[in-house]
PDB file of N, CA and C in Angstrom:
ATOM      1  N   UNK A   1      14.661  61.584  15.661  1.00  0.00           N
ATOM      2  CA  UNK A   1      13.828  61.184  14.543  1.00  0.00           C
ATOM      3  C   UNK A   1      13.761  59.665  14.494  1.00  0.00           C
ATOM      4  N   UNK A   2      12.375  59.146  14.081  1.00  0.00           N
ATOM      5  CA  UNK A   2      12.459  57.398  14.224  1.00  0.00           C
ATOM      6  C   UNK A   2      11.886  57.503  12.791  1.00  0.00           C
ATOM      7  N   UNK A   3      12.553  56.326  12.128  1.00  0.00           N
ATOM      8  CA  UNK A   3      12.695  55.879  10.513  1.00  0.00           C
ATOM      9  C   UNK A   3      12.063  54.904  10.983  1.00  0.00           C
ATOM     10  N   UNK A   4      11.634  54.187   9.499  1.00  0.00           N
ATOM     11  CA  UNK A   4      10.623  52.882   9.516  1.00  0.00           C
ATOM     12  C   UNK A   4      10.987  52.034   7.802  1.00  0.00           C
ATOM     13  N   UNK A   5      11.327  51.259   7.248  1.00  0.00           N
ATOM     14  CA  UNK A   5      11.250  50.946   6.265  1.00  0.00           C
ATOM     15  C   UNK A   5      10.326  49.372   6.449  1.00  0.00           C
ATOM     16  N   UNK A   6       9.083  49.523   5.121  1.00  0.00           N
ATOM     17  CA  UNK A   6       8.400  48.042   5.217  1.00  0.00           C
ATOM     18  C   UNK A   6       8.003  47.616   3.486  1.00  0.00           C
ATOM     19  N   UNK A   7       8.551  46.606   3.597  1.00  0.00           N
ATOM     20  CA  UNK A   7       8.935  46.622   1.751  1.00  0.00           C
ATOM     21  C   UNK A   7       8.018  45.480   1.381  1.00  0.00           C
ATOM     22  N   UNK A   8       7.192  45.441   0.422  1.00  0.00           N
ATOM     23  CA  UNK A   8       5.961  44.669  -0.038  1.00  0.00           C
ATOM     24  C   UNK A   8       6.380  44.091  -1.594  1.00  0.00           C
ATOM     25  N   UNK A   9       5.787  42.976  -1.863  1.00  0.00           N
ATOM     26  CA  UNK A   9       6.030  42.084  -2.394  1.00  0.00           C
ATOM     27  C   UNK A   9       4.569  42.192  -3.331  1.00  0.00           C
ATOM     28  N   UNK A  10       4.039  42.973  -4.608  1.00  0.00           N
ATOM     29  CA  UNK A  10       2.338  43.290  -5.170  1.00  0.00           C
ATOM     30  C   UNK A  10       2.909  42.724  -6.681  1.00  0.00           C
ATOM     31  N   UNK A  11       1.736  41.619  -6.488  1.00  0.00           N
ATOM     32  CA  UNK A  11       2.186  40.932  -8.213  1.00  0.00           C
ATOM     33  C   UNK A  11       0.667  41.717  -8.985  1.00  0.00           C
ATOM     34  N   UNK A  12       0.755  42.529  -9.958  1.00  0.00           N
ATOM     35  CA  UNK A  12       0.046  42.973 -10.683  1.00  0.00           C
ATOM     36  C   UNK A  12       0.304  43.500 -12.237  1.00  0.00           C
ATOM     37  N   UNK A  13      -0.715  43.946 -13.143  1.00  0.00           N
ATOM     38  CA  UNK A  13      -0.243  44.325 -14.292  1.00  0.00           C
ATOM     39  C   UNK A  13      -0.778  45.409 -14.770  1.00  0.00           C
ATOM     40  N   UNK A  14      -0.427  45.917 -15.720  1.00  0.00           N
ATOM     41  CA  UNK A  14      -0.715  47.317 -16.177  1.00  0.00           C
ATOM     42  C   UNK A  14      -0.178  47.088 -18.007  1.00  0.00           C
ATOM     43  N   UNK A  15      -0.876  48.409 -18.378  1.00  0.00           N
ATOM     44  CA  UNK A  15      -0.178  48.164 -19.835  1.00  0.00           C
ATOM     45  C   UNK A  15      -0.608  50.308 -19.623  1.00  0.00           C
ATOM     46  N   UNK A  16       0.860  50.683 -19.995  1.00  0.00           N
ATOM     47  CA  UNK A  16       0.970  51.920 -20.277  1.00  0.00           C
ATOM     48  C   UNK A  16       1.134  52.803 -21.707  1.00  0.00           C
ATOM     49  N   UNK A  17      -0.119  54.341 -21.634  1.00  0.00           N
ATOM     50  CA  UNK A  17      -0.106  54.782 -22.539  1.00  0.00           C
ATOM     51  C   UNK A  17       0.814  56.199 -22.826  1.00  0.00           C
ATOM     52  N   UNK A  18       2.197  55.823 -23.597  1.00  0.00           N
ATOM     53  CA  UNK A  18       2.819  56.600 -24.182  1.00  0.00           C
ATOM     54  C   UNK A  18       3.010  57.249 -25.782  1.00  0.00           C
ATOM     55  N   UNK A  19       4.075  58.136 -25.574  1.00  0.00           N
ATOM     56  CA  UNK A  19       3.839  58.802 -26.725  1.00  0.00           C
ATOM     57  C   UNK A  19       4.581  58.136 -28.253  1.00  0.00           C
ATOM     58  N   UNK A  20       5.286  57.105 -27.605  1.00  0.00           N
ATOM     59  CA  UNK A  20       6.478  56.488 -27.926  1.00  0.00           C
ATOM     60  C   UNK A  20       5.783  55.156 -28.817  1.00  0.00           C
ATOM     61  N   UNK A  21       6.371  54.270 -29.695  1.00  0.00           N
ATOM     62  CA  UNK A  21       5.943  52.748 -29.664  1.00  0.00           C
ATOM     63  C   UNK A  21       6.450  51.978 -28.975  1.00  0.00           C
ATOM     64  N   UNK A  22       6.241  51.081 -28.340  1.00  0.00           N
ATOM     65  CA  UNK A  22       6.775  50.418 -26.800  1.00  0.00           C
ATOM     66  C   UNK A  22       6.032  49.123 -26.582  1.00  0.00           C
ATOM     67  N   UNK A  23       6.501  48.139 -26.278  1.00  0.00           N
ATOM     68  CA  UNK A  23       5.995  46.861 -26.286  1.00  0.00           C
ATOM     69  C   UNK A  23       4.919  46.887 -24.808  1.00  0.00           C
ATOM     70  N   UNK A  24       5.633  47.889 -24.141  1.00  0.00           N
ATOM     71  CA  UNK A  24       4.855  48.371 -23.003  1.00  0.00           C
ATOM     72  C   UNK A  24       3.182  48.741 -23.198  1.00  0.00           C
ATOM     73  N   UNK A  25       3.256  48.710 -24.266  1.00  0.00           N
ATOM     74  CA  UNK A  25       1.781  49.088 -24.297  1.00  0.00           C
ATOM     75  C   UNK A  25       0.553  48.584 -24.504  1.00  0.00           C
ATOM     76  N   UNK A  26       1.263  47.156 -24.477  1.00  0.00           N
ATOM     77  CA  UNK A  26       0.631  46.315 -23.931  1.00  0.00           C
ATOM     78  C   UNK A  26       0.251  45.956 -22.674  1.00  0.00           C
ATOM     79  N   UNK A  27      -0.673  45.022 -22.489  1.00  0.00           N
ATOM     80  CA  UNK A  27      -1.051  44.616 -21.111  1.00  0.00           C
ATOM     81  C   UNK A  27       0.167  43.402 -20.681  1.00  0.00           C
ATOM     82  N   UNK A  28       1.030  44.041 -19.707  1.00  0.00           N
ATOM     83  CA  UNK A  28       1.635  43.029 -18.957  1.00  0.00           C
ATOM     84  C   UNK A  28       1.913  42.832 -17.351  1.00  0.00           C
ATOM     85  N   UNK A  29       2.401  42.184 -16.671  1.00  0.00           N
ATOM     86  CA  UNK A  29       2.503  42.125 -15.577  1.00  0.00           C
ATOM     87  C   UNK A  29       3.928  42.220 -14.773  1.00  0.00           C
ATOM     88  N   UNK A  30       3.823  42.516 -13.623  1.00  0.00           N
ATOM     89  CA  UNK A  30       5.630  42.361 -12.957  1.00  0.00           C
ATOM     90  C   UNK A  30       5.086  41.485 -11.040  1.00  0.00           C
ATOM     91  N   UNK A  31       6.094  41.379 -10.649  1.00  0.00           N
ATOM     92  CA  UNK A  31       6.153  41.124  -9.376  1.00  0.00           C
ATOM     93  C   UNK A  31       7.092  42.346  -9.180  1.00  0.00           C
ATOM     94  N   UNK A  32       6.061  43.586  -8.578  1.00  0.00           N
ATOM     95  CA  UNK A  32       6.614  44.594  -7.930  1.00  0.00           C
ATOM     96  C   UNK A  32       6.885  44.882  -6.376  1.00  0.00           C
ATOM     97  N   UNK A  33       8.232  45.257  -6.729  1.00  0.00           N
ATOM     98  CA  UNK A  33       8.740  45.385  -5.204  1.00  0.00           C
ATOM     99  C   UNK A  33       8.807  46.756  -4.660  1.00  0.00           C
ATOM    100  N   UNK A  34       7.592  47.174  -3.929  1.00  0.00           N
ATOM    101  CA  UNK A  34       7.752  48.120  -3.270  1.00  0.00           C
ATOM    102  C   UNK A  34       7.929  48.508  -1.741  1.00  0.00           C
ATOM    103  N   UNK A  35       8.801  49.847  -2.045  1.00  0.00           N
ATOM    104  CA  UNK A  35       9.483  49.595  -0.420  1.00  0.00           C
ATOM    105  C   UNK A  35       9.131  51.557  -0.405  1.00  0.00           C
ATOM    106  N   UNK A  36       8.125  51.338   1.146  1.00  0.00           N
ATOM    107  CA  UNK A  36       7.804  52.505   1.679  1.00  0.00           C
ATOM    108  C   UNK A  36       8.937  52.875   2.958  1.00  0.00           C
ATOM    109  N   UNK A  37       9.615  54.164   2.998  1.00  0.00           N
ATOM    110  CA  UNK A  37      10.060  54.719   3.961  1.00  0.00           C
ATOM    111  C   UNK A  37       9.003  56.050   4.847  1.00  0.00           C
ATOM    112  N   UNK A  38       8.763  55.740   6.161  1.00  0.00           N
ATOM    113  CA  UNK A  38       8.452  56.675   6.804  1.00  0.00           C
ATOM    114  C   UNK A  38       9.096  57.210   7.988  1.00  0.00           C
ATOM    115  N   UNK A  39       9.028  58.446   8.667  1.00  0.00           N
ATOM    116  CA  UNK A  39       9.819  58.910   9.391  1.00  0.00           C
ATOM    117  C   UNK A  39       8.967  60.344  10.231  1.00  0.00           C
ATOM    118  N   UNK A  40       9.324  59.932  11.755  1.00  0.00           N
ATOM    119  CA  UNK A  40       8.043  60.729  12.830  1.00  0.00           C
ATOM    120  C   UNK A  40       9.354  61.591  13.933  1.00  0.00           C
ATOM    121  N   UNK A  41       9.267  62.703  14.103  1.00  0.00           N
ATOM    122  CA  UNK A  41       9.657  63.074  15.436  1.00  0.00           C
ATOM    123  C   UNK A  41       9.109  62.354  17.069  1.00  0.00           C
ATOM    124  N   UNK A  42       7.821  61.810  16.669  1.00  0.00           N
ATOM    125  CA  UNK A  42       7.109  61.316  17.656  1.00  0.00           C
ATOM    126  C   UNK A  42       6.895  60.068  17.348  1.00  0.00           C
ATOM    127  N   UNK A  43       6.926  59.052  18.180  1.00  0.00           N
ATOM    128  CA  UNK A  43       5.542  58.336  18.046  1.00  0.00           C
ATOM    129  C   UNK A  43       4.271  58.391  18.582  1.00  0.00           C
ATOM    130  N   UNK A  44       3.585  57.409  17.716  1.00  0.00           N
ATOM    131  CA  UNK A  44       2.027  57.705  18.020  1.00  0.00           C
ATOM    132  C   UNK A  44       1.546  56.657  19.394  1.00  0.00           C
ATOM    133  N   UNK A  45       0.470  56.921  19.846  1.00  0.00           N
ATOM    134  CA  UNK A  45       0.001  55.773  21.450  1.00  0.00           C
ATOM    135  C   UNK A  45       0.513  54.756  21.213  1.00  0.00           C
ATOM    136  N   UNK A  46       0.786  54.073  20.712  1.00  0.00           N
ATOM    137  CA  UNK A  46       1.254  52.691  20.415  1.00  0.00           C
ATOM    138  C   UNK A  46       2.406  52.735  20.241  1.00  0.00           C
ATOM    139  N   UNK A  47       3.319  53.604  20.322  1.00  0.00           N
ATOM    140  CA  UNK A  47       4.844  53.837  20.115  1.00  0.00           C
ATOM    141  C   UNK A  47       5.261  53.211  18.524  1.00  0.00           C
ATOM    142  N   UNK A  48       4.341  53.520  17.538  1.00  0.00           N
ATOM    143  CA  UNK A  48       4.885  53.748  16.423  1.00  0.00           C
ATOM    144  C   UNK A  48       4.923  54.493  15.757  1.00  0.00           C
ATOM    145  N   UNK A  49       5.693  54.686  14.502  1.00  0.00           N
ATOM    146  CA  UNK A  49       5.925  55.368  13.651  1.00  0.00           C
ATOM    147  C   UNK A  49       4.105  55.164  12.480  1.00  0.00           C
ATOM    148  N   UNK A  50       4.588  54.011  11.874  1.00  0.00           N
ATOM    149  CA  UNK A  50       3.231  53.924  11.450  1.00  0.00           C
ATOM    150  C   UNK A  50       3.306  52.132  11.371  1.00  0.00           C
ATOM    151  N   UNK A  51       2.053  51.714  11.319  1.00  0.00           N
ATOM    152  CA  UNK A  51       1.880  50.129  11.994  1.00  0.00           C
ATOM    153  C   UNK A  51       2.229  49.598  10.681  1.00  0.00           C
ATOM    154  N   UNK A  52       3.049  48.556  10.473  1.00  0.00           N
ATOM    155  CA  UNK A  52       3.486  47.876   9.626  1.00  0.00           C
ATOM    156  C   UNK A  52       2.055  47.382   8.791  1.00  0.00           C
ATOM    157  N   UNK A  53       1.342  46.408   9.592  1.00  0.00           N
ATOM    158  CA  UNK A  53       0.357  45.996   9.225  1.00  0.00           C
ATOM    159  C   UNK A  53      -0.331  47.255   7.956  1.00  0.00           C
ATOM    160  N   UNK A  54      -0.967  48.604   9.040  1.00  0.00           N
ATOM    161  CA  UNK A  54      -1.922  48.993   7.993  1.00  0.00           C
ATOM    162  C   UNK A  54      -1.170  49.572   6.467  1.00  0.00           C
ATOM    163  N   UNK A  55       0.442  50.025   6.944  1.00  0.00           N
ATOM    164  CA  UNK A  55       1.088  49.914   4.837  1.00  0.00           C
ATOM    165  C   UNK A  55       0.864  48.914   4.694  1.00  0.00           C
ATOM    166  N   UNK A  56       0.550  47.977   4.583  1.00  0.00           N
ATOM    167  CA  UNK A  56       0.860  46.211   3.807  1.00  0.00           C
ATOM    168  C   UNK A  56      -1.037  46.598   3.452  1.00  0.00           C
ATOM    169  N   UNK A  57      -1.848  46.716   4.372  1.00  0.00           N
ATOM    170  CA  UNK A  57      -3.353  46.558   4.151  1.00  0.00           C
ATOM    171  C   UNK A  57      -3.465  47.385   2.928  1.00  0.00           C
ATOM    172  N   UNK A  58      -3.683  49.083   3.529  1.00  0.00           N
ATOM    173  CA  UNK A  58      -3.471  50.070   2.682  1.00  0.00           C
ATOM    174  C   UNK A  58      -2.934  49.799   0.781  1.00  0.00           C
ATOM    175  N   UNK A  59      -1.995  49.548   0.780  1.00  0.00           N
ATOM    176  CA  UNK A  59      -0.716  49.644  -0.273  1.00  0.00           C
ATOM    177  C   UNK A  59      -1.046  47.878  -0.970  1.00  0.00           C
ATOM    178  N   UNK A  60      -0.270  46.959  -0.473  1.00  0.00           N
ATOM    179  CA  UNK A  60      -0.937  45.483  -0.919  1.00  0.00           C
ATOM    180  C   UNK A  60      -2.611  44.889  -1.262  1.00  0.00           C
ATOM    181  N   UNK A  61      -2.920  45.132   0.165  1.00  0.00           N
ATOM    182  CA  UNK A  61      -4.300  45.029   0.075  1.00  0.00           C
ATOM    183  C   UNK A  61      -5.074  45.573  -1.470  1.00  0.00           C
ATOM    184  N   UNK A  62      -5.121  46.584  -1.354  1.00  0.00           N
ATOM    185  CA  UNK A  62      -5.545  47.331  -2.344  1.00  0.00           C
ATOM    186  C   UNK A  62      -5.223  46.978  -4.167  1.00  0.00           C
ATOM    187  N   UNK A  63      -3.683  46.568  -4.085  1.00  0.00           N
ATOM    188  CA  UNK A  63      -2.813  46.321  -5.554  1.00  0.00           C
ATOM    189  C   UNK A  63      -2.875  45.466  -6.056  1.00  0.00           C
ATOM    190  N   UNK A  64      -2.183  44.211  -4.897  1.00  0.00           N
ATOM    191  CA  UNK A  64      -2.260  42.842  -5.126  1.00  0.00           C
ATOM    192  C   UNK A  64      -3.139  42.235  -5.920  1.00  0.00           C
ATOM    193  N   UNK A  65      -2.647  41.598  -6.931  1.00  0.00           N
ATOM    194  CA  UNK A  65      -3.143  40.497  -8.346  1.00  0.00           C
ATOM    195  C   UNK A  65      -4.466  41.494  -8.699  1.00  0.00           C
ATOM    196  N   UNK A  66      -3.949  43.005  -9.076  1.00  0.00           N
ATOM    197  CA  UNK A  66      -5.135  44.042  -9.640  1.00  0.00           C
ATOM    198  C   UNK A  66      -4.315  44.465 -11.041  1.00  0.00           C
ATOM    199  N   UNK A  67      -4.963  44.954 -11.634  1.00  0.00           N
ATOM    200  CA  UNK A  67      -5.191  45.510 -12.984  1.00  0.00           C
ATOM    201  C   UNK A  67      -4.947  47.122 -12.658  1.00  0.00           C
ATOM    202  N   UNK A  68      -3.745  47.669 -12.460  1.00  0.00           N
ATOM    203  CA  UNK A  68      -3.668  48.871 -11.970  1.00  0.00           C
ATOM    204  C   UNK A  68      -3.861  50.265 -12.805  1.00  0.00           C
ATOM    205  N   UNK A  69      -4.104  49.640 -13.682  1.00  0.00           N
ATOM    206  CA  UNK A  69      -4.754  50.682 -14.793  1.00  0.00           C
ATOM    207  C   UNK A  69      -6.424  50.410 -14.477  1.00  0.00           C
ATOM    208  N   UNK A  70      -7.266  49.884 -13.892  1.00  0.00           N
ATOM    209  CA  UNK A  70      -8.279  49.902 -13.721  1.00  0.00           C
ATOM    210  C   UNK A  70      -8.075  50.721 -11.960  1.00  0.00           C
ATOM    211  N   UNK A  71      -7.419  50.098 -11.326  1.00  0.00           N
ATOM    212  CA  UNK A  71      -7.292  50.439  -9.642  1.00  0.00           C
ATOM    213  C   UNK A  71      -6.695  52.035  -9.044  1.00  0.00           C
ATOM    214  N   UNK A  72      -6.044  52.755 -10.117  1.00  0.00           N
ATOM    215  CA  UNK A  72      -5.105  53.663 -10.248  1.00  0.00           C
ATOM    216  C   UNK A  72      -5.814  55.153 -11.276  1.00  0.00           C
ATOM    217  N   UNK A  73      -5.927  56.326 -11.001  1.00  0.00           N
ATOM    218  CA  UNK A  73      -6.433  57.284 -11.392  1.00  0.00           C
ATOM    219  C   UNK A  73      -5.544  57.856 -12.721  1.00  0.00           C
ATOM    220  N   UNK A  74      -4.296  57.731 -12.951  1.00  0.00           N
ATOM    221  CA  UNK A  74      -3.661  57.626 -13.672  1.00  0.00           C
ATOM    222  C   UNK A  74      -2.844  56.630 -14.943  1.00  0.00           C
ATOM    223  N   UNK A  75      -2.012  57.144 -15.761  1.00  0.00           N
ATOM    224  CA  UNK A  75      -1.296  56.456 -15.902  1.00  0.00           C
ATOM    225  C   UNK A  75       0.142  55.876 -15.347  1.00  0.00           C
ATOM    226  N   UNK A  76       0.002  54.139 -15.189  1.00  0.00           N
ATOM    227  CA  UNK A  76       0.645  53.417 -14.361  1.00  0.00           C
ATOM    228  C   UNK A  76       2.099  52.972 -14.347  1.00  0.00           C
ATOM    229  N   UNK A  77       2.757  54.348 -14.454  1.00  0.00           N
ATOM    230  CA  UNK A  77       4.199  54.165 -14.632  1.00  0.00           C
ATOM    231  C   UNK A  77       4.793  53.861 -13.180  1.00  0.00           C
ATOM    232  N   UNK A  78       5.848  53.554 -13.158  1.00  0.00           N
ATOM    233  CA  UNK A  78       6.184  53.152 -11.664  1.00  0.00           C
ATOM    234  C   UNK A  78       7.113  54.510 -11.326  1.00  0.00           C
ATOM    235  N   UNK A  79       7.009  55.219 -11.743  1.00  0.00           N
ATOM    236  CA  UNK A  79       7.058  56.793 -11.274  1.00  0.00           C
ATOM    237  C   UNK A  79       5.829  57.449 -10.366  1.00  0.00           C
ATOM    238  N   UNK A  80       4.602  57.460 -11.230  1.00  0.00           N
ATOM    239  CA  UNK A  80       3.603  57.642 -10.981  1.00  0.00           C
ATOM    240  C   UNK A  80       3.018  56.664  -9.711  1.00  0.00           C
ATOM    241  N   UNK A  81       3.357  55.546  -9.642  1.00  0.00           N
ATOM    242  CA  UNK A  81       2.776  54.941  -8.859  1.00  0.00           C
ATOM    243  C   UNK A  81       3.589  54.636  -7.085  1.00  0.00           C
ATOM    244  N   UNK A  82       4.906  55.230  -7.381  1.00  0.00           N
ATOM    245  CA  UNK A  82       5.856  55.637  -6.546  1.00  0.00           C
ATOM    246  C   UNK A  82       4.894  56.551  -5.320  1.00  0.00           C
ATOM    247  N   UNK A  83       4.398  57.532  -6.396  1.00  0.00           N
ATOM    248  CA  UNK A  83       4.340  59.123  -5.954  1.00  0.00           C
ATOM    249  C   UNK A  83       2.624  58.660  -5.433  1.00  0.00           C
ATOM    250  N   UNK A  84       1.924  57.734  -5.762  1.00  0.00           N
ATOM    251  CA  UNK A  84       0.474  57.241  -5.376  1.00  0.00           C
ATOM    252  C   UNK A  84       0.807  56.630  -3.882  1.00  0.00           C
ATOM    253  N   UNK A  85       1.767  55.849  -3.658  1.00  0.00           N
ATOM    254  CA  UNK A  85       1.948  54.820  -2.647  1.00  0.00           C
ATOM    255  C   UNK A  85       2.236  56.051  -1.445  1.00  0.00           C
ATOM    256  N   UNK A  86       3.294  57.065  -1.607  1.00  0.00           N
ATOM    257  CA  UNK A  86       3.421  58.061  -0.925  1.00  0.00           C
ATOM    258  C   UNK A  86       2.670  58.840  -0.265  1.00  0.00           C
ATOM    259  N   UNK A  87       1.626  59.034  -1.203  1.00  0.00           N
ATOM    260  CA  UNK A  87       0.460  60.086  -0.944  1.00  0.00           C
ATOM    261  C   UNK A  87      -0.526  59.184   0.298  1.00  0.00           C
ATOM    262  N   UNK A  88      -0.494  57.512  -0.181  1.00  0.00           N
ATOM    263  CA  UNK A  88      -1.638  57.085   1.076  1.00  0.00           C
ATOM    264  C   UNK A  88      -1.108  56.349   2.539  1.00  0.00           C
ATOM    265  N   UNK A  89      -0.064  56.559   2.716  1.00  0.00           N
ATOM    266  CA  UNK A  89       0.609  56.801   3.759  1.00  0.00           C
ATOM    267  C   UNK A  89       1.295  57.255   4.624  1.00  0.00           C
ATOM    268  N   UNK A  90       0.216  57.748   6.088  1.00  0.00           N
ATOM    269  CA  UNK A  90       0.943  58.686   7.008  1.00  0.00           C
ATOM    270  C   UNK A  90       2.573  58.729   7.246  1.00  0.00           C
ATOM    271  N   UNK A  91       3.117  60.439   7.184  1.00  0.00           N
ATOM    272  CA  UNK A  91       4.600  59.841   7.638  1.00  0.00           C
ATOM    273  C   UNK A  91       5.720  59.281   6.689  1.00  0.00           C
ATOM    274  N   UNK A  92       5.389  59.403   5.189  1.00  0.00           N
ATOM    275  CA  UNK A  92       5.848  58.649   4.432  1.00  0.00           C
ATOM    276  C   UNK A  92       6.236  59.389   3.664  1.00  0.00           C
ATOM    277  N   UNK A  93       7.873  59.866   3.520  1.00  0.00           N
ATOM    278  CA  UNK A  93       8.706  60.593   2.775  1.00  0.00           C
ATOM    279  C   UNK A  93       9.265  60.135   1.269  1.00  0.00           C
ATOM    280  N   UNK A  94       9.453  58.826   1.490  1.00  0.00           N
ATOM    281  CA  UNK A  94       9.948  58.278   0.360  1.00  0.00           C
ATOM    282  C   UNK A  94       9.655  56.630  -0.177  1.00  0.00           C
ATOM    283  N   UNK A  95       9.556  56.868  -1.384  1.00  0.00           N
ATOM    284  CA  UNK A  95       8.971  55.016  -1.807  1.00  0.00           C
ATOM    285  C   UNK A  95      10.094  54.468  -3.314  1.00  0.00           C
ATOM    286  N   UNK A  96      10.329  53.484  -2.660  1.00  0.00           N
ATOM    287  CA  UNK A  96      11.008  52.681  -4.367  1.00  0.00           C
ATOM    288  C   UNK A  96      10.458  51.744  -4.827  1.00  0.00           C
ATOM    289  N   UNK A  97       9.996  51.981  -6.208  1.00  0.00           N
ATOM    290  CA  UNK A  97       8.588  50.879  -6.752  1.00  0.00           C
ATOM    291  C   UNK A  97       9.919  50.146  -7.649  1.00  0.00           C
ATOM    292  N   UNK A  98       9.931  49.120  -7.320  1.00  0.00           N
ATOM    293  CA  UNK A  98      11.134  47.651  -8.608  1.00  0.00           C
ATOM    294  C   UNK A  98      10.056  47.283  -9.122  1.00  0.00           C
ATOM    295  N   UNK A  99       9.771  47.463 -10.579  1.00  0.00           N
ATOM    296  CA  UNK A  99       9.079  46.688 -11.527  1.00  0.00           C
ATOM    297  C   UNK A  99       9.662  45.229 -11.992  1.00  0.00           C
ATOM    298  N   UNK A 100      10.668  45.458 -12.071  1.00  0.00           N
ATOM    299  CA  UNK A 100      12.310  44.279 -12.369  1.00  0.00           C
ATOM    300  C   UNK A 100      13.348  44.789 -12.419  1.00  0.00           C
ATOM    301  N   UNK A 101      14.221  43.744 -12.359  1.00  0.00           N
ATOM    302  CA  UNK A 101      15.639  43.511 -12.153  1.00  0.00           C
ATOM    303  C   UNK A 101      16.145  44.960 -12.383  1.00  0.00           C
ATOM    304  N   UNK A 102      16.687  45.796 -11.860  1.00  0.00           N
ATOM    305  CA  UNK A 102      17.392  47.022 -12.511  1.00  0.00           C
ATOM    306  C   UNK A 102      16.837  48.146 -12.755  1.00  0.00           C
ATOM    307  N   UNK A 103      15.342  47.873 -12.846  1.00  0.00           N
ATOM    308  CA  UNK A 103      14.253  48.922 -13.143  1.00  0.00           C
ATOM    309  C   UNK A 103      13.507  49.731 -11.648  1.00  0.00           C
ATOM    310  N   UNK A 104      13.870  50.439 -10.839  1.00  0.00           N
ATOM    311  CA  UNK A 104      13.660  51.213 -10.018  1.00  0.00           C
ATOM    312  C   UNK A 104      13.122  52.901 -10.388  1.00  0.00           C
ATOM    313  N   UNK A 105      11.852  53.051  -9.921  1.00  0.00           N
ATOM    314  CA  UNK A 105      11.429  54.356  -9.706  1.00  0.00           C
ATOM    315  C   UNK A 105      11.888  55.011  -8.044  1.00  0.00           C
ATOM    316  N   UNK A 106      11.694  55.913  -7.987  1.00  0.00           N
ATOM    317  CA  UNK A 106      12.021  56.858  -6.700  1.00  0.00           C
ATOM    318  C   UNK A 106      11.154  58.267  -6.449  1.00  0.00           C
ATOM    319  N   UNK A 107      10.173  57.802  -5.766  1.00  0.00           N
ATOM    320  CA  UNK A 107       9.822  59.209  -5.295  1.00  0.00           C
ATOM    321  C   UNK A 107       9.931  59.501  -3.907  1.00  0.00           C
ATOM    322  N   UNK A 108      10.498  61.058  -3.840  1.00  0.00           N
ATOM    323  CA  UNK A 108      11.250  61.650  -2.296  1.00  0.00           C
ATOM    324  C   UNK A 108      10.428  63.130  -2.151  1.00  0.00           C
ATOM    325  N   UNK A 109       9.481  62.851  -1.053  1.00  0.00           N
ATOM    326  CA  UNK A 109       8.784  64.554  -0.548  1.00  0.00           C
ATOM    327  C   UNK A 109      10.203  65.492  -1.167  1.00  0.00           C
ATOM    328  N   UNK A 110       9.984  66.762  -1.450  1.00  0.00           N
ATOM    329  CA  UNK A 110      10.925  67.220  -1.160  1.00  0.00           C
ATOM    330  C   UNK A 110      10.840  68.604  -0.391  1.00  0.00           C
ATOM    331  N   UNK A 111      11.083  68.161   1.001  1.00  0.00           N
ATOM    332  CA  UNK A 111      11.096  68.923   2.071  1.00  0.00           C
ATOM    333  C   UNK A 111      11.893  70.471   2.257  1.00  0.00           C
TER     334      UNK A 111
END
């Protein structure tokens, strides 16, 4: 089995709607650190797993200095957005979205 970890650096903001009162619900921003794991029995013609480049295009490209409540089909919890980053990359079992310091989401296929 060949593993791959490529961890991205997406400064963006969101303001989330809960059931709760929450300062969160406002519009604010984080420098989120997300880190995609993927993992192939094979590699592909190019002898990779999956090309560093196209997660960073894919995943950054796309996030970076966005309004992810406008960019995002849901609401933009970093649960939810764990389980988004997962879905658009081949090969990709598991993701940890850091909103800040201490604050980690985790989503894991579960195989």
């Amino acid at each position: 089995m060949y593993y791959i970890k490529k961890q991205l650096e997406v400064s963006g903001c969101h303001q989330l709607h809960l059931s709760y009162s929450s300062k969160c619900t406002n519009l604010h921003g984080h420098n989120w650190i997300i880190t995609v794991f993927c993992k192939s029995r094979e590699l592909n013609a190019d002898g990779m797993v999956v090309d560093f480049t196209a997660i960073k295009e894919k995943i950054h490209g796309y996030l970076d200095h966005g309004n992810f409540n406008e960019l995002l089909p849901f609401n933009p919890t970093a649960e939810n957005i764990a389980k988004w980053v997962c879905d658009q990359v081949p090969c990709c079992y598991r993701v940890e979205v850091q909103e800040s310091a201490g604050n980690v989401a985790i989503y894991e296929v579960d195989e």
